[in-house]
Each structure stands twice: as C-alpha cells, then as structure tokens.
PDB file of N, CA and C in Angstrom:
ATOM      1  N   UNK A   1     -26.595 -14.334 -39.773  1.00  0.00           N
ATOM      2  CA  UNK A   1     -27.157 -13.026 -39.518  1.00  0.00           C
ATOM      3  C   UNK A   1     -26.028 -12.096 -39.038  1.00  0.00           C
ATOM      4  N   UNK A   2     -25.675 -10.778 -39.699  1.00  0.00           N
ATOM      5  CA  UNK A   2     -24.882  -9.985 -39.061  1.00  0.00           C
ATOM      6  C   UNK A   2     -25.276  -9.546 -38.082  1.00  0.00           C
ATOM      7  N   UNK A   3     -23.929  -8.931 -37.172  1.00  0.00           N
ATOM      8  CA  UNK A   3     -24.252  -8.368 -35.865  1.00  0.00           C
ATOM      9  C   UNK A   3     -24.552  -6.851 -36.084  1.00  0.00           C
ATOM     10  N   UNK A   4     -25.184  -6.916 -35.384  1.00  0.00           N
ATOM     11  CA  UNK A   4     -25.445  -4.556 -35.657  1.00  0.00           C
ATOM     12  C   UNK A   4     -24.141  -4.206 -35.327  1.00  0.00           C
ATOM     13  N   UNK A   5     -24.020  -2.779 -36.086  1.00  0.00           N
ATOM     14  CA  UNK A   5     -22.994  -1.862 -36.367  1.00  0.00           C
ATOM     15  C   UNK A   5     -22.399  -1.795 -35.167  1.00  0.00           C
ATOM     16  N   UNK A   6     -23.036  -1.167 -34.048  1.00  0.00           N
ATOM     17  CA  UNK A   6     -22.878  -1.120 -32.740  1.00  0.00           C
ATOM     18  C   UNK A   6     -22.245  -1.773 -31.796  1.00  0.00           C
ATOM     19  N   UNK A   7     -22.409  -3.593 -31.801  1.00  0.00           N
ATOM     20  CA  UNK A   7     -22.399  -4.525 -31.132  1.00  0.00           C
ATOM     21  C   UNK A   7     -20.534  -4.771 -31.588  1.00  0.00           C
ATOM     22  N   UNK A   8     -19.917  -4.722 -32.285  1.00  0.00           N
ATOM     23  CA  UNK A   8     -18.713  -4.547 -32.058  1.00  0.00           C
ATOM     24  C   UNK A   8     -18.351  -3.762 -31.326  1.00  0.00           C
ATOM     25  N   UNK A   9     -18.418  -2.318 -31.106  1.00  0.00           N
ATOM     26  CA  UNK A   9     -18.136  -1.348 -30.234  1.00  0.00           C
ATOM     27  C   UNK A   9     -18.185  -2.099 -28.700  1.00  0.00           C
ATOM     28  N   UNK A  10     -19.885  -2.340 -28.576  1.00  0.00           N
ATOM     29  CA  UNK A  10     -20.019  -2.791 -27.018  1.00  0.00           C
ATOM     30  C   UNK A  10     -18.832  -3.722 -26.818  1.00  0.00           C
ATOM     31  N   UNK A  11     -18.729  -4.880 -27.882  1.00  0.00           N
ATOM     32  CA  UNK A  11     -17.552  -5.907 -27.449  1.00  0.00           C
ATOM     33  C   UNK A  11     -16.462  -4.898 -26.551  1.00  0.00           C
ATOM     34  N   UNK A  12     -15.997  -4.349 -27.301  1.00  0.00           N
ATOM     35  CA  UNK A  12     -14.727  -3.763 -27.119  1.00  0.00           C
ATOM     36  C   UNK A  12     -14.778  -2.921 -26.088  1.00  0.00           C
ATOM     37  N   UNK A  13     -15.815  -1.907 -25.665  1.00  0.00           N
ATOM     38  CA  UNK A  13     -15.648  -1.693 -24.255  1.00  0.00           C
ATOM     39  C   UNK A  13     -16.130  -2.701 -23.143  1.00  0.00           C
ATOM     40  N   UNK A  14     -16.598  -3.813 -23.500  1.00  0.00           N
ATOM     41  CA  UNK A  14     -16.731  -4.342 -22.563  1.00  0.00           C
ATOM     42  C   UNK A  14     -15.270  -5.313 -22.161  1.00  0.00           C
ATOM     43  N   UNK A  15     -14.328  -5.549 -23.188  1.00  0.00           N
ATOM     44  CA  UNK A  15     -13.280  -5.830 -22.958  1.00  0.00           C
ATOM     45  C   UNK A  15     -12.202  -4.962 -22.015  1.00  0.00           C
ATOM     46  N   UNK A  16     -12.601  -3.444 -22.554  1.00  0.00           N
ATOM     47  CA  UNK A  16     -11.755  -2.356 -22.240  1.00  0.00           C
ATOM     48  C   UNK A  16     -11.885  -1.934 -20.279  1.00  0.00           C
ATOM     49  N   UNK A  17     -13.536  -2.372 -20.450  1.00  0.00           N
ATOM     50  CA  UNK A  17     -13.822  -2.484 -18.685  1.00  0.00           C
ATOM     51  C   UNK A  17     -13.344  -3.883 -18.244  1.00  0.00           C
ATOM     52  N   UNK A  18     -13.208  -4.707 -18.461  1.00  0.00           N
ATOM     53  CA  UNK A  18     -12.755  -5.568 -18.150  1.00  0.00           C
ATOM     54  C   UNK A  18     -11.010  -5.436 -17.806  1.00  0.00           C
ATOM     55  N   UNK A  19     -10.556  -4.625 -18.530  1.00  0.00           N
ATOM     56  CA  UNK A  19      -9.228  -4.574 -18.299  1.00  0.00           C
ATOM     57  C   UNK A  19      -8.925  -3.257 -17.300  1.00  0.00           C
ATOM     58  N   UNK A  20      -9.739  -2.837 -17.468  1.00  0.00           N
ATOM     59  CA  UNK A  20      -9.740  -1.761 -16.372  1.00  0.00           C
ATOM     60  C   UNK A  20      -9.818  -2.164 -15.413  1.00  0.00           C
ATOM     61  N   UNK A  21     -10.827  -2.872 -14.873  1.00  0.00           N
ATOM     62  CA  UNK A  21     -10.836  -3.551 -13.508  1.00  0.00           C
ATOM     63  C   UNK A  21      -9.790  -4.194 -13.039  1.00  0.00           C
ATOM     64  N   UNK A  22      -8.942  -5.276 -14.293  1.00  0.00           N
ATOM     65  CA  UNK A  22      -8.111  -5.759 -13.759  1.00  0.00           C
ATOM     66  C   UNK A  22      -6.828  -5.280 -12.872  1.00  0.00           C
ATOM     67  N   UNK A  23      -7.093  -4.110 -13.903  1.00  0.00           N
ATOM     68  CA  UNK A  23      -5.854  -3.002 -13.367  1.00  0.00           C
ATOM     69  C   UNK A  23      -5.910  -2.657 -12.257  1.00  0.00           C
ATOM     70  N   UNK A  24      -6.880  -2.153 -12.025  1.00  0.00           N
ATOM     71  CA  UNK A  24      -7.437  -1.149 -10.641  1.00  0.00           C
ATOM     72  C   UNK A  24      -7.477  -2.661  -9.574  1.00  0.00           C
ATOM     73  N   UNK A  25      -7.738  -3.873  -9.341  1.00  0.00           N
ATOM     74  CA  UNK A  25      -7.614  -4.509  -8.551  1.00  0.00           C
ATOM     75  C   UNK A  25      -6.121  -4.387  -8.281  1.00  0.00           C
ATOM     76  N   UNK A  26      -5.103  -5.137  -9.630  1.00  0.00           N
ATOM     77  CA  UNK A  26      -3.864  -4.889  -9.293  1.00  0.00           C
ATOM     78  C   UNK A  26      -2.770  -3.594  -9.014  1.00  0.00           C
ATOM     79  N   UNK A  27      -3.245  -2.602  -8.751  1.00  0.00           N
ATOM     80  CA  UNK A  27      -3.078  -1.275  -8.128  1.00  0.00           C
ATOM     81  C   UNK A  27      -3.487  -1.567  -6.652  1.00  0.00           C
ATOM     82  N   UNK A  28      -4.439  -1.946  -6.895  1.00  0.00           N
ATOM     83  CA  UNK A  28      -5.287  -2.177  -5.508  1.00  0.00           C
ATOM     84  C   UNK A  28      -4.404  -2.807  -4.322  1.00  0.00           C
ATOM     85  N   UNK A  29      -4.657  -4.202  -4.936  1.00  0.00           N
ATOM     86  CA  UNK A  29      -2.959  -4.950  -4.201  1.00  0.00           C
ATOM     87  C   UNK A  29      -1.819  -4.175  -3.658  1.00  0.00           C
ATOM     88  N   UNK A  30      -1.488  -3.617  -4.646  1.00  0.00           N
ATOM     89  CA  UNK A  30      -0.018  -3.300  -4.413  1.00  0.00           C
ATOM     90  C   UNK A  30       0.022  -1.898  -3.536  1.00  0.00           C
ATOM     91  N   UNK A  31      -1.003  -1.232  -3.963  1.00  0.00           N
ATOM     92  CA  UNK A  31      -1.093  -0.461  -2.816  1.00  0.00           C
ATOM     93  C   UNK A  31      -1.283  -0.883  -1.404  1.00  0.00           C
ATOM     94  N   UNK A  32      -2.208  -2.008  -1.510  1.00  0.00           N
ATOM     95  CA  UNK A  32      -2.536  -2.088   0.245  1.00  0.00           C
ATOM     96  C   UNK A  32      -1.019  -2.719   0.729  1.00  0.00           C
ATOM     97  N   UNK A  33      -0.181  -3.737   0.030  1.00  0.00           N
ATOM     98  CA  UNK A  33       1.103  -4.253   0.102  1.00  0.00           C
ATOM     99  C   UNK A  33       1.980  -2.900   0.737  1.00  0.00           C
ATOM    100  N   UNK A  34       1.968  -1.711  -0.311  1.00  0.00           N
ATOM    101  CA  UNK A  34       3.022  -1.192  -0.025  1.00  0.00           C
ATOM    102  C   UNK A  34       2.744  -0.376   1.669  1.00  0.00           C
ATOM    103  N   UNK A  35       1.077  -0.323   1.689  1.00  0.00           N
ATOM    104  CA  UNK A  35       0.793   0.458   3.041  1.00  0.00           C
ATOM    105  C   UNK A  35       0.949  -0.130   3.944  1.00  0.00           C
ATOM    106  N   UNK A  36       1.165  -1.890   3.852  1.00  0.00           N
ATOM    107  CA  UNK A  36       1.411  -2.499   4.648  1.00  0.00           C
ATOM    108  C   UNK A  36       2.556  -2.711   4.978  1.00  0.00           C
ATOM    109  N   UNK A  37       3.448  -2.874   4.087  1.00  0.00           N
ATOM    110  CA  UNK A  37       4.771  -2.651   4.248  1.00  0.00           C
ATOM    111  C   UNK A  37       5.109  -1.165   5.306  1.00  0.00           C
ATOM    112  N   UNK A  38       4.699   0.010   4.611  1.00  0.00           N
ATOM    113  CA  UNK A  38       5.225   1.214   5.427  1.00  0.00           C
ATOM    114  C   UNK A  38       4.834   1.228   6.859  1.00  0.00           C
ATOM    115  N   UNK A  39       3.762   0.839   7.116  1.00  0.00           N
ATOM    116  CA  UNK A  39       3.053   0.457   8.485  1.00  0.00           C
ATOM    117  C   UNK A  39       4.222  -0.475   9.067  1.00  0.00           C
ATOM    118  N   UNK A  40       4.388  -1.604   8.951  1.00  0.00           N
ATOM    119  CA  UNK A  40       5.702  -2.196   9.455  1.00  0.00           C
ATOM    120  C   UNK A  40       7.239  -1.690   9.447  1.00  0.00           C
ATOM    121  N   UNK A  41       7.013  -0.609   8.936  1.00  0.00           N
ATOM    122  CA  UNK A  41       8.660  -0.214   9.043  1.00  0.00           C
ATOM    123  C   UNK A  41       8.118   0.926  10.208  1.00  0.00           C
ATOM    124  N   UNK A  42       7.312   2.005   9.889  1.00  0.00           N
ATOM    125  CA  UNK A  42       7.300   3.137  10.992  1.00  0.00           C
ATOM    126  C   UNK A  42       6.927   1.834  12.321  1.00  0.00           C
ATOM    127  N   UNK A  43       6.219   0.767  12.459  1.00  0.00           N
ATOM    128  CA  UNK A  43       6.097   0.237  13.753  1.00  0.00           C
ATOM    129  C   UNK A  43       7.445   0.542  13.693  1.00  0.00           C
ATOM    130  N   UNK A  44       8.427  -0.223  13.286  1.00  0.00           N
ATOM    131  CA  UNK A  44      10.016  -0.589  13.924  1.00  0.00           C
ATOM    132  C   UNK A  44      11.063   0.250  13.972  1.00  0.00           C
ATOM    133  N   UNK A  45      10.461   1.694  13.320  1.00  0.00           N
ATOM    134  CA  UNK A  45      11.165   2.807  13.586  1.00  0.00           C
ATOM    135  C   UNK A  45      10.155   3.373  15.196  1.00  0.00           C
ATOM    136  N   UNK A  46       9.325   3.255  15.406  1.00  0.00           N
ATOM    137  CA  UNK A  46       8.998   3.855  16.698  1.00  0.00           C
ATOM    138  C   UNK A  46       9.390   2.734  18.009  1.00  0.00           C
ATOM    139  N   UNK A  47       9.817   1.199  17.319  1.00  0.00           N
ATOM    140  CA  UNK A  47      10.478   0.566  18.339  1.00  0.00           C
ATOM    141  C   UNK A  47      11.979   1.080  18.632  1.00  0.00           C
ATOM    142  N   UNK A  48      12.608   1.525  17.805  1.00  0.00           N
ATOM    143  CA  UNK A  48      13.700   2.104  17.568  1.00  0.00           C
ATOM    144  C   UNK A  48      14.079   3.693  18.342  1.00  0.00           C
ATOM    145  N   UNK A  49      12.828   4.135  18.107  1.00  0.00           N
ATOM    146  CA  UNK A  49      12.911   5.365  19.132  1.00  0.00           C
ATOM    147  C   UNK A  49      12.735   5.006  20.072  1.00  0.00           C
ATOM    148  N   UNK A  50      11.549   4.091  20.822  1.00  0.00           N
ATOM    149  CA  UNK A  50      11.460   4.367  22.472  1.00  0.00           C
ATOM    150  C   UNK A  50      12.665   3.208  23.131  1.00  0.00           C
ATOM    151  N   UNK A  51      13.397   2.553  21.773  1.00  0.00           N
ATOM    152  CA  UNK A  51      14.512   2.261  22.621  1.00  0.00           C
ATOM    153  C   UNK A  51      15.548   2.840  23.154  1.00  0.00           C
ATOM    154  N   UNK A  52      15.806   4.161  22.254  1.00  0.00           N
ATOM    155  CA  UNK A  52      16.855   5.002  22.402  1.00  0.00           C
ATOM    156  C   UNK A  52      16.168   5.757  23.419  1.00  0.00           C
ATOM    157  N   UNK A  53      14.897   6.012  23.492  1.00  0.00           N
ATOM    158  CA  UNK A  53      14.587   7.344  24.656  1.00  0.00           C
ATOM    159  C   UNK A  53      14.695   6.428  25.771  1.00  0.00           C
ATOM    160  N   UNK A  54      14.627   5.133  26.324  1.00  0.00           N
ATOM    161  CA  UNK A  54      14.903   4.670  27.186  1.00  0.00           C
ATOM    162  C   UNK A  54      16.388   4.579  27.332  1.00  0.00           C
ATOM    163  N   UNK A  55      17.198   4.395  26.521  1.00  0.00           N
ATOM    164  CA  UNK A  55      18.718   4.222  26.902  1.00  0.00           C
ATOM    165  C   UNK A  55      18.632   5.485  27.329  1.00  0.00           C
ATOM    166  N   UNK A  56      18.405   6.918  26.851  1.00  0.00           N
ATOM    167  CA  UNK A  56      18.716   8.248  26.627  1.00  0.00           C
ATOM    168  C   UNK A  56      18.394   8.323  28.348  1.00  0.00           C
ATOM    169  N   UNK A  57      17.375   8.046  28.918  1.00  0.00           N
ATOM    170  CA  UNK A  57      17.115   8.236  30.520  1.00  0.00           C
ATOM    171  C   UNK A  57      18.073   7.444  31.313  1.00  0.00           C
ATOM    172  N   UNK A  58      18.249   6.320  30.643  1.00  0.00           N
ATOM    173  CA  UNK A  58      19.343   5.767  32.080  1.00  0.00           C
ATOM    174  C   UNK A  58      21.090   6.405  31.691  1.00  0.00           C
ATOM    175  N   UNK A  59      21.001   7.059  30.756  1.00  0.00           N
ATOM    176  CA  UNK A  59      22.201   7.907  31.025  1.00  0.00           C
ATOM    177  C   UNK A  59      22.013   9.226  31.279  1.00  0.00           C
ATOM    178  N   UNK A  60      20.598  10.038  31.459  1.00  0.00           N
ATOM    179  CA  UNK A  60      20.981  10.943  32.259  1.00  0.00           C
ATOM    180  C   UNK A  60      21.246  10.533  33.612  1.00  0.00           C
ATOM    181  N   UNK A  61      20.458   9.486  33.917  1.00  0.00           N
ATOM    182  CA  UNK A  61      20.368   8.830  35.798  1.00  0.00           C
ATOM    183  C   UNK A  61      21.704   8.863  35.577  1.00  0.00           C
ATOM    184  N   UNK A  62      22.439   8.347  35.017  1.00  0.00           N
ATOM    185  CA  UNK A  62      24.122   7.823  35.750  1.00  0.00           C
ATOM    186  C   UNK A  62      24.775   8.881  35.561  1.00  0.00           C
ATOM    187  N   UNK A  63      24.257  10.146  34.951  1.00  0.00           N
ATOM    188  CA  UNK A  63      25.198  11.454  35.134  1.00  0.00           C
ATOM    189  C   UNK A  63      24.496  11.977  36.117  1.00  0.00           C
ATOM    190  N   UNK A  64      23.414  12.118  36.579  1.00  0.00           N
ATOM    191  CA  UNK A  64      22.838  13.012  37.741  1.00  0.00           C
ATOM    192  C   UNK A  64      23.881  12.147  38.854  1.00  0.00           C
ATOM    193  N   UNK A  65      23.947  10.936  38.940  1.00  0.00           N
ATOM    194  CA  UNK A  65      24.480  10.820  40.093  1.00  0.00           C
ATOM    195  C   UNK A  65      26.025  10.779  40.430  1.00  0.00           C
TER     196      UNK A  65
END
C-alpha cells in the first residue's frame, strides 16, 4: 500500500524537528558552559580586586605614619 502524498513531508519535518532540538540542546550546553566559565573568571577577578584594595590600605597606613 502506498504512503499518502503528504506522509513523506511529515517524515521529513519530523526529522528536521528532531534536529532542531538537537541543536538547541547543544547550544544549550555550551552556553550554560560558557556562563559558567565567565562566572568563574569575574569570581577571580573580584578576588583579584579586593586583594589589591587590601594591599592598597596597608600602604596608605605605612605612609600616614
């Protein structure tokens, strides 16, 4: 029995959503990766600052005095 005219089409977008999804998961990933990544660098750039604003105070102390 042939398939209706149609029923090829559906195949094919249902392949085409299928690959779509795949995509958009793997976007997905890599986005949350890369936000996670940037999140860990600004942490260690703001460890980086309040280390320097702490050095930055104990050398005004040793010039005030």
């Amino acid at each position: 029995m042939p398939l209706p005219p149609h029923a090829d089409e559906t195949g094919n977008l249902q392949a085409e959503v299928q690959q779509l999804r795949r995509d958009f998961e793997s976007f997905k990933h890599s986005h949350e990766k890369r936000l996670a990544d940037l999140t860990a660098e600004l942490d260690e750039e703001k460890k980086i600052r309040l280390t320097l604003q702490v050095e930055m105070e104990r050398l005004k102390k040793r010039l005030a005095e």
